[in-house]
C-alpha atoms as a PDB file:
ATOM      1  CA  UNK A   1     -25.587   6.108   9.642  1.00  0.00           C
ATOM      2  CA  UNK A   2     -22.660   6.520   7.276  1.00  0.00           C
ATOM      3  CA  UNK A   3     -20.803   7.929  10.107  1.00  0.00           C
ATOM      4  CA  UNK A   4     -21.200   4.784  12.654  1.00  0.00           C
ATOM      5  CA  UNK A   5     -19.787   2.542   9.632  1.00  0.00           C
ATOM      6  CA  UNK A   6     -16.994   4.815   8.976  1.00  0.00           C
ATOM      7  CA  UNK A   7     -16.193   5.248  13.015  1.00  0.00           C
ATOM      8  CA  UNK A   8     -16.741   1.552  13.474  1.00  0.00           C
ATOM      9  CA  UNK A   9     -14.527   0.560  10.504  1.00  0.00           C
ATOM     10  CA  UNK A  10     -11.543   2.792  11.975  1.00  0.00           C
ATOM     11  CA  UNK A  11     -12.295   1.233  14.940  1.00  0.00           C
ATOM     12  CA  UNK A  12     -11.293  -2.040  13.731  1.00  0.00           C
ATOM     13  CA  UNK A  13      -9.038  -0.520  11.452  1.00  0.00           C
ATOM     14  CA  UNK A  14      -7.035   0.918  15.009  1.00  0.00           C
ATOM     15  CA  UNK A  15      -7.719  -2.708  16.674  1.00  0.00           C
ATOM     16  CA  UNK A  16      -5.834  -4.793  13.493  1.00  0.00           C
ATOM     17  CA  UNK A  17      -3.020  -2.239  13.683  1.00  0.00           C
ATOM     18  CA  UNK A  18      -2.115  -2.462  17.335  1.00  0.00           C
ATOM     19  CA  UNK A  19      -2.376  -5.730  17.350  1.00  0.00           C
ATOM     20  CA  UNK A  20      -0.236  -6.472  14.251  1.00  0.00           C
ATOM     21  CA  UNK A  21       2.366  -4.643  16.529  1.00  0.00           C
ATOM     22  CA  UNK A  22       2.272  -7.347  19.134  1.00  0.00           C
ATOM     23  CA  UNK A  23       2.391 -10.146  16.887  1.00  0.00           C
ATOM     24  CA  UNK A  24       5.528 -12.677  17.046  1.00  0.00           C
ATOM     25  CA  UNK A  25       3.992 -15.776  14.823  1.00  0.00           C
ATOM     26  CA  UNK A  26       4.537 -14.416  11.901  1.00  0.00           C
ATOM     27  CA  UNK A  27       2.013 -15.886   9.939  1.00  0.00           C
ATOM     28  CA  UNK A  28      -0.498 -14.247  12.317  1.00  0.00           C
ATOM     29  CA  UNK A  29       1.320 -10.749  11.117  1.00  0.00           C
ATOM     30  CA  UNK A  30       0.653 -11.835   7.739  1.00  0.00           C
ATOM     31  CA  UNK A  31      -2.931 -12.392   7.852  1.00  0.00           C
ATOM     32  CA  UNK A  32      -4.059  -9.478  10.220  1.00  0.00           C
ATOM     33  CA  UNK A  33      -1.850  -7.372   7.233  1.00  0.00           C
ATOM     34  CA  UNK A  34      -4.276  -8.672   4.583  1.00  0.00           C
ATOM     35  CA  UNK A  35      -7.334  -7.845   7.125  1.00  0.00           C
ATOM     36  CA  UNK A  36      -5.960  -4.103   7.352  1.00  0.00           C
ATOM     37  CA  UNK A  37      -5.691  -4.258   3.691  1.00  0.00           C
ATOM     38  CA  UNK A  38      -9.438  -5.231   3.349  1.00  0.00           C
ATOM     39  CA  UNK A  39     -10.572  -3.668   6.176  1.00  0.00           C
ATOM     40  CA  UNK A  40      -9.046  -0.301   4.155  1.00  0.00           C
ATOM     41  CA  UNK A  41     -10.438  -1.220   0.911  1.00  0.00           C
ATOM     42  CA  UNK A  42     -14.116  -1.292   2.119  1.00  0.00           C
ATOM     43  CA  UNK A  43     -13.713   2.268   3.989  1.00  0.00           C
ATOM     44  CA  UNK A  44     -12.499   3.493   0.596  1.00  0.00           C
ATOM     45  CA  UNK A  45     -16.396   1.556  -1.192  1.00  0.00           C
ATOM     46  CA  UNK A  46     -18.132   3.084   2.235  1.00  0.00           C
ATOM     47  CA  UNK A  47     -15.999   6.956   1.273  1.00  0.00           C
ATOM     48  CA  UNK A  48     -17.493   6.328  -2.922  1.00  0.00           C
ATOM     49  CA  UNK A  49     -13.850   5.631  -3.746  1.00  0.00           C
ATOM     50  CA  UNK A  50     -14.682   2.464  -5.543  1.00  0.00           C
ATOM     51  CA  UNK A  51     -11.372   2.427  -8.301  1.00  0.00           C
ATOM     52  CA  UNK A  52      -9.202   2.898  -5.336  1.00  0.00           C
ATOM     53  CA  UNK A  53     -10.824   0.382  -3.268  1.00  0.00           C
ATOM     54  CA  UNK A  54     -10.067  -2.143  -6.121  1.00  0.00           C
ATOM     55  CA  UNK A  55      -6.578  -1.114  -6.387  1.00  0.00           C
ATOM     56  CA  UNK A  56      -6.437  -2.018  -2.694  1.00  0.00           C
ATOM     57  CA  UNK A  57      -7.720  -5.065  -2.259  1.00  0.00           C
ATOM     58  CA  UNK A  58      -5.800  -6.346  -5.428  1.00  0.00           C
ATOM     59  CA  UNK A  59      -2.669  -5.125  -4.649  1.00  0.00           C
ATOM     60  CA  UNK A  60      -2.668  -4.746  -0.512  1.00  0.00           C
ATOM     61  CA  UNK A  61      -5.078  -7.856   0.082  1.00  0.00           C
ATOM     62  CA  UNK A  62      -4.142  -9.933  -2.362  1.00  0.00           C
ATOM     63  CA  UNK A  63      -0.535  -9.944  -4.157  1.00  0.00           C
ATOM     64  CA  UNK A  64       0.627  -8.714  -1.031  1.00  0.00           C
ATOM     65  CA  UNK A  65      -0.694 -11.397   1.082  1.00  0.00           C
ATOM     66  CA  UNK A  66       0.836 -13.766  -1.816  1.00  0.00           C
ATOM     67  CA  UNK A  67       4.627 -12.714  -1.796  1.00  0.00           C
ATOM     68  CA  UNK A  68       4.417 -12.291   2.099  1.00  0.00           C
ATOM     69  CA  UNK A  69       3.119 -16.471   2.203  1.00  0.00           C
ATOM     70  CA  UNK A  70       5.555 -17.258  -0.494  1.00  0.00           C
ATOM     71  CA  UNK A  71       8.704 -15.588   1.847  1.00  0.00           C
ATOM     72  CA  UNK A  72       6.797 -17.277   4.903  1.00  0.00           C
ATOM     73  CA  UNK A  73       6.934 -20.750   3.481  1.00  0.00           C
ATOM     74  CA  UNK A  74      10.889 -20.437   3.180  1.00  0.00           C
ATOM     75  CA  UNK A  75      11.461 -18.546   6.059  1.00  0.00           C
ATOM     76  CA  UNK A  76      10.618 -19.634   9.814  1.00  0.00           C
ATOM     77  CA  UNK A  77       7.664 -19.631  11.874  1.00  0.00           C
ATOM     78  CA  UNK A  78       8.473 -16.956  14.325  1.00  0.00           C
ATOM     79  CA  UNK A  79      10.331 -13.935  14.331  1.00  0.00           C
ATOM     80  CA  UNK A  80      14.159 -13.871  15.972  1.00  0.00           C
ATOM     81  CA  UNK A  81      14.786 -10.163  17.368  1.00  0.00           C
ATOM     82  CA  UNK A  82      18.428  -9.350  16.894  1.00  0.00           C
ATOM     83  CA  UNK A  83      20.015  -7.318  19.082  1.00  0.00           C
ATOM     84  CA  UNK A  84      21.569  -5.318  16.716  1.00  0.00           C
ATOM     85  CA  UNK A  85      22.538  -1.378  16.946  1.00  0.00           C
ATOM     86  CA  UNK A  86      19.131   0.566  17.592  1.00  0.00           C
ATOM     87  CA  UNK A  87      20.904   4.012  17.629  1.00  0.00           C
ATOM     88  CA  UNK A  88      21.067   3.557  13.920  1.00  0.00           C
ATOM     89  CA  UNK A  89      18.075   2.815  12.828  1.00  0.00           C
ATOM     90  CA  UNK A  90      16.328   5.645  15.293  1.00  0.00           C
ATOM     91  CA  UNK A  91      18.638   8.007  13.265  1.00  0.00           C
ATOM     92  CA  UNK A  92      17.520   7.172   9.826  1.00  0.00           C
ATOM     93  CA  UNK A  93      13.749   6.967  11.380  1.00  0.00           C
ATOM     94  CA  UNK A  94      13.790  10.455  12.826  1.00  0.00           C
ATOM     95  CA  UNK A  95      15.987  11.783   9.246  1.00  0.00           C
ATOM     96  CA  UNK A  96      12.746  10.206   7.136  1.00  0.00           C
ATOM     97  CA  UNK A  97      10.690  11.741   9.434  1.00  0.00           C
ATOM     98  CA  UNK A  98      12.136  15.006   9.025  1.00  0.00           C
ATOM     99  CA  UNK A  99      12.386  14.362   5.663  1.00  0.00           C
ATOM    100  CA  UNK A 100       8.429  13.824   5.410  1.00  0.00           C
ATOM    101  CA  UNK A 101       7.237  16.617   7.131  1.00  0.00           C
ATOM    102  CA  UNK A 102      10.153  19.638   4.946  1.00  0.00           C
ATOM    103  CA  UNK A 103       8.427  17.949   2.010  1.00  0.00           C
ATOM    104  CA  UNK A 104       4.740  17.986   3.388  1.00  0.00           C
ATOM    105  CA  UNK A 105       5.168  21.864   4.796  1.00  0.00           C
ATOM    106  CA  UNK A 106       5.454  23.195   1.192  1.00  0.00           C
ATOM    107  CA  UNK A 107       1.964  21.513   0.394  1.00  0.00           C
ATOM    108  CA  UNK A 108      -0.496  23.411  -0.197  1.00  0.00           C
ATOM    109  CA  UNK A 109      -4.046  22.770   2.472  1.00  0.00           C
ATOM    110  CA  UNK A 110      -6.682  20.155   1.553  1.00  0.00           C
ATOM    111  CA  UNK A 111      -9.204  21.434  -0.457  1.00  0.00           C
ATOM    112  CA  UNK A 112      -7.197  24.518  -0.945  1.00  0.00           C
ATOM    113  CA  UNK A 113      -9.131  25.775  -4.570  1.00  0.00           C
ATOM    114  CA  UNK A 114      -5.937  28.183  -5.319  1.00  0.00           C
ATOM    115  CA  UNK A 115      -3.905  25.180  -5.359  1.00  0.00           C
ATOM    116  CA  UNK A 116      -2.469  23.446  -8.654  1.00  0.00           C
ATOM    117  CA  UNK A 117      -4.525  20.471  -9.087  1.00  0.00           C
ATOM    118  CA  UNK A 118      -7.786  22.670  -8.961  1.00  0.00           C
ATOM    119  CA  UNK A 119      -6.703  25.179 -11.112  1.00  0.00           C
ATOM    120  CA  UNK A 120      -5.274  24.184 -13.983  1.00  0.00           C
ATOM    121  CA  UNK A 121      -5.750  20.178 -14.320  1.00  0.00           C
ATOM    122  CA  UNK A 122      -9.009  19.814 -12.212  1.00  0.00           C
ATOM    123  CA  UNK A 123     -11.065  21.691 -14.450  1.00  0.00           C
ATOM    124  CA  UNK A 124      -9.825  20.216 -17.418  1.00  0.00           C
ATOM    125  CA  UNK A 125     -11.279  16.885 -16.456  1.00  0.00           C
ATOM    126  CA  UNK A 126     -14.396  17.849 -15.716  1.00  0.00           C
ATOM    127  CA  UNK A 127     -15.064  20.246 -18.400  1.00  0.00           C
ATOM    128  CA  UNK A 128     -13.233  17.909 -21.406  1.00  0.00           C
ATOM    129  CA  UNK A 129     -12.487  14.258 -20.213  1.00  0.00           C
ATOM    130  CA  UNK A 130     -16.166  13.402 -22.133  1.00  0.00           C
ATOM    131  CA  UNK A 131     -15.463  14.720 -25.331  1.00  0.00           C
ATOM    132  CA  UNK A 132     -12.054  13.511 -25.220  1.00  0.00           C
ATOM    133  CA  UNK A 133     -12.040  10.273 -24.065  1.00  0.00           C
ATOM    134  CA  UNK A 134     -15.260   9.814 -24.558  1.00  0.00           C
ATOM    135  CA  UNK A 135     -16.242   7.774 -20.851  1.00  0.00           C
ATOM    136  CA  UNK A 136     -18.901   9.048 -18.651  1.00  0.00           C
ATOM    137  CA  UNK A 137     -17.169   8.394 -15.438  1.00  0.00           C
ATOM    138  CA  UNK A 138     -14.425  11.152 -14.777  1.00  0.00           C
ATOM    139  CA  UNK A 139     -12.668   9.287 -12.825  1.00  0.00           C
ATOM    140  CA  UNK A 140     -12.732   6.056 -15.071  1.00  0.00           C
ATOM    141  CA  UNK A 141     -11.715   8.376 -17.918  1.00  0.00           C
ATOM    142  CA  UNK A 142      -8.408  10.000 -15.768  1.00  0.00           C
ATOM    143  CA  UNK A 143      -7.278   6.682 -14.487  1.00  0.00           C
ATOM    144  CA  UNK A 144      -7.593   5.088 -17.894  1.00  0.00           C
ATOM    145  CA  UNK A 145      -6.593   7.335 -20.142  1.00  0.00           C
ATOM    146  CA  UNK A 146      -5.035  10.587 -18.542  1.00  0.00           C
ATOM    147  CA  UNK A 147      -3.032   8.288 -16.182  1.00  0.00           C
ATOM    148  CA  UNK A 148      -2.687   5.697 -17.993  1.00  0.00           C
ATOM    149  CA  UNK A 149       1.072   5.960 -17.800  1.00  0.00           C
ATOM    150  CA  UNK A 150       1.152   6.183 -13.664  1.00  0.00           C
ATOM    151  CA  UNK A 151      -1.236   3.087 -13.640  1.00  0.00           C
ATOM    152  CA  UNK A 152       1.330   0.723 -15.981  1.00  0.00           C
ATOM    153  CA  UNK A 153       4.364   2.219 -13.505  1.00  0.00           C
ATOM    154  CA  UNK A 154       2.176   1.118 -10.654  1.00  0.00           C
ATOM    155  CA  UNK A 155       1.819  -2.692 -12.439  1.00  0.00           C
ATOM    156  CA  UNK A 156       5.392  -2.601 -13.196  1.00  0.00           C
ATOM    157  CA  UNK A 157       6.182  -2.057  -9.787  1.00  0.00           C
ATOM    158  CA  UNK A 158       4.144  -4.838  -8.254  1.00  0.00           C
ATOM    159  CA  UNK A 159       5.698  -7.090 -10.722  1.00  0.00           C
ATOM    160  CA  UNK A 160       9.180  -5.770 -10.411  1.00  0.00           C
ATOM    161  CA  UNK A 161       8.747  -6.444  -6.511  1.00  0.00           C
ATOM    162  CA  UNK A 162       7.340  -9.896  -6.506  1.00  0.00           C
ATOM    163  CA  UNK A 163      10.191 -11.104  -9.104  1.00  0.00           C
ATOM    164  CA  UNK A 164      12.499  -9.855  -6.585  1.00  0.00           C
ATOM    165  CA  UNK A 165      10.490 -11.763  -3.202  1.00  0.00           C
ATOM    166  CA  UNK A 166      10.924 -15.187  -5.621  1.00  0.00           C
ATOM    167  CA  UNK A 167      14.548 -14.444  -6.599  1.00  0.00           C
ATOM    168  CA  UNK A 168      15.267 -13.887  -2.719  1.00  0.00           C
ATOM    169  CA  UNK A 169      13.123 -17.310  -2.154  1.00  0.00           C
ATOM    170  CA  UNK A 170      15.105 -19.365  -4.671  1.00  0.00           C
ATOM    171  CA  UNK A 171      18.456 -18.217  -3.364  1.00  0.00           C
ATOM    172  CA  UNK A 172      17.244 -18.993   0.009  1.00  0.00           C
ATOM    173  CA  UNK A 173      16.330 -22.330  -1.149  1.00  0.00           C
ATOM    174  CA  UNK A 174      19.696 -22.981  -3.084  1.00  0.00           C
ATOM    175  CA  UNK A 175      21.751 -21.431   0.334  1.00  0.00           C
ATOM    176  CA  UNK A 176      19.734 -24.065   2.351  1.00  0.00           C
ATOM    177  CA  UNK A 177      20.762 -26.900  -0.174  1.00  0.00           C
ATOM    178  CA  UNK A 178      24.437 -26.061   0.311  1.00  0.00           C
ATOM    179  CA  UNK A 179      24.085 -26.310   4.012  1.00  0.00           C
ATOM    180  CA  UNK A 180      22.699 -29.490   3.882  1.00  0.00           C
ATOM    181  CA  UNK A 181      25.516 -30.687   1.567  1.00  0.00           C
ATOM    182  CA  UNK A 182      28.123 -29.228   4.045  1.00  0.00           C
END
């Protein structure tokens, strides 16, 4: 039964995605973006990954949804295509790409139990995160304590980017006053 939910939640997962692609109103891309965020966040409660379900419906769902309104409101209803130079934006497409996958060959294979993560700081959680932190939960106790540091660059982050959607919304605003003096 798990499996239907899962398969019928990619499903629609699949469906939101191709049809954000055909999107022009805007504000249609907007809200099918916050449905992909949701739809995400309850495949991660269905998968057991409850903290990072949270974490996505916060951030993907919500503050997301928020600065993307925000820039909406000051910006126009539909989207104007430019015709602008393609051949340089395929070229630093296909160098990220390349990029990705020379980074992602020298991973080492899911579940892999030689690599890193499971044998040195893996079995450190489970065998001491209790005594030291003194939470239950193992994950609770590594996201609040052991990563405590990642999680407050995370929040800066968020916060960092949405001062820097209003900053470009103000001086969007101010440009638009000039105009109108002009």
């Amino acid at each position: 039964m798990e499996d239907f939910i899962i398969i019928f939640l990619l499903s629609l997962l699949t469906i939101t995605a191709v049809a954000i692609i055909f999107m022009r109103n805007m504000l249609s891309v907007i809200m099918l973006g916050s449905i992909y965020s949701l739809l995400s966040a309850v495949i991660f409660v269905v998968l057991d990954a409850v903290d990072v379900a949270f974490t996505e419906a916060a951030v993907g769902a919500g503050i997301s949804s928020v600065l993307f309104l925000s820039a909406f409101a000051v910006t126009g209803k539909r989207q104007v295509l430019k015709q602008k130079n393609k051949l340089i934006a395929l070229i630093t497409v296909s160098l990220t790409a390349a990029a990705l996958l020379y980074a992602t060959s020298d991973m080492p294979y899911v579940g892999d139990p030689n690599s890193p993560a499971q044998t040195h700081v893996a079995s450190r959680y489970i065998e001491q995160s209790g005594s030291e932190i003194g939470i239950p939960n193992i994950v609770t106790s590594v996201l609040a304590s052991y990563r405590g540091f990642d999680t407050l660059g995370e929040v800066a982050v968020v916060f960092t980017a949405m001062i820097a959607v209003l900053l470009l919304l103000l001086r969007r605003e101010e440009d638009q006053e000039i105009d109108r003096e002009k």
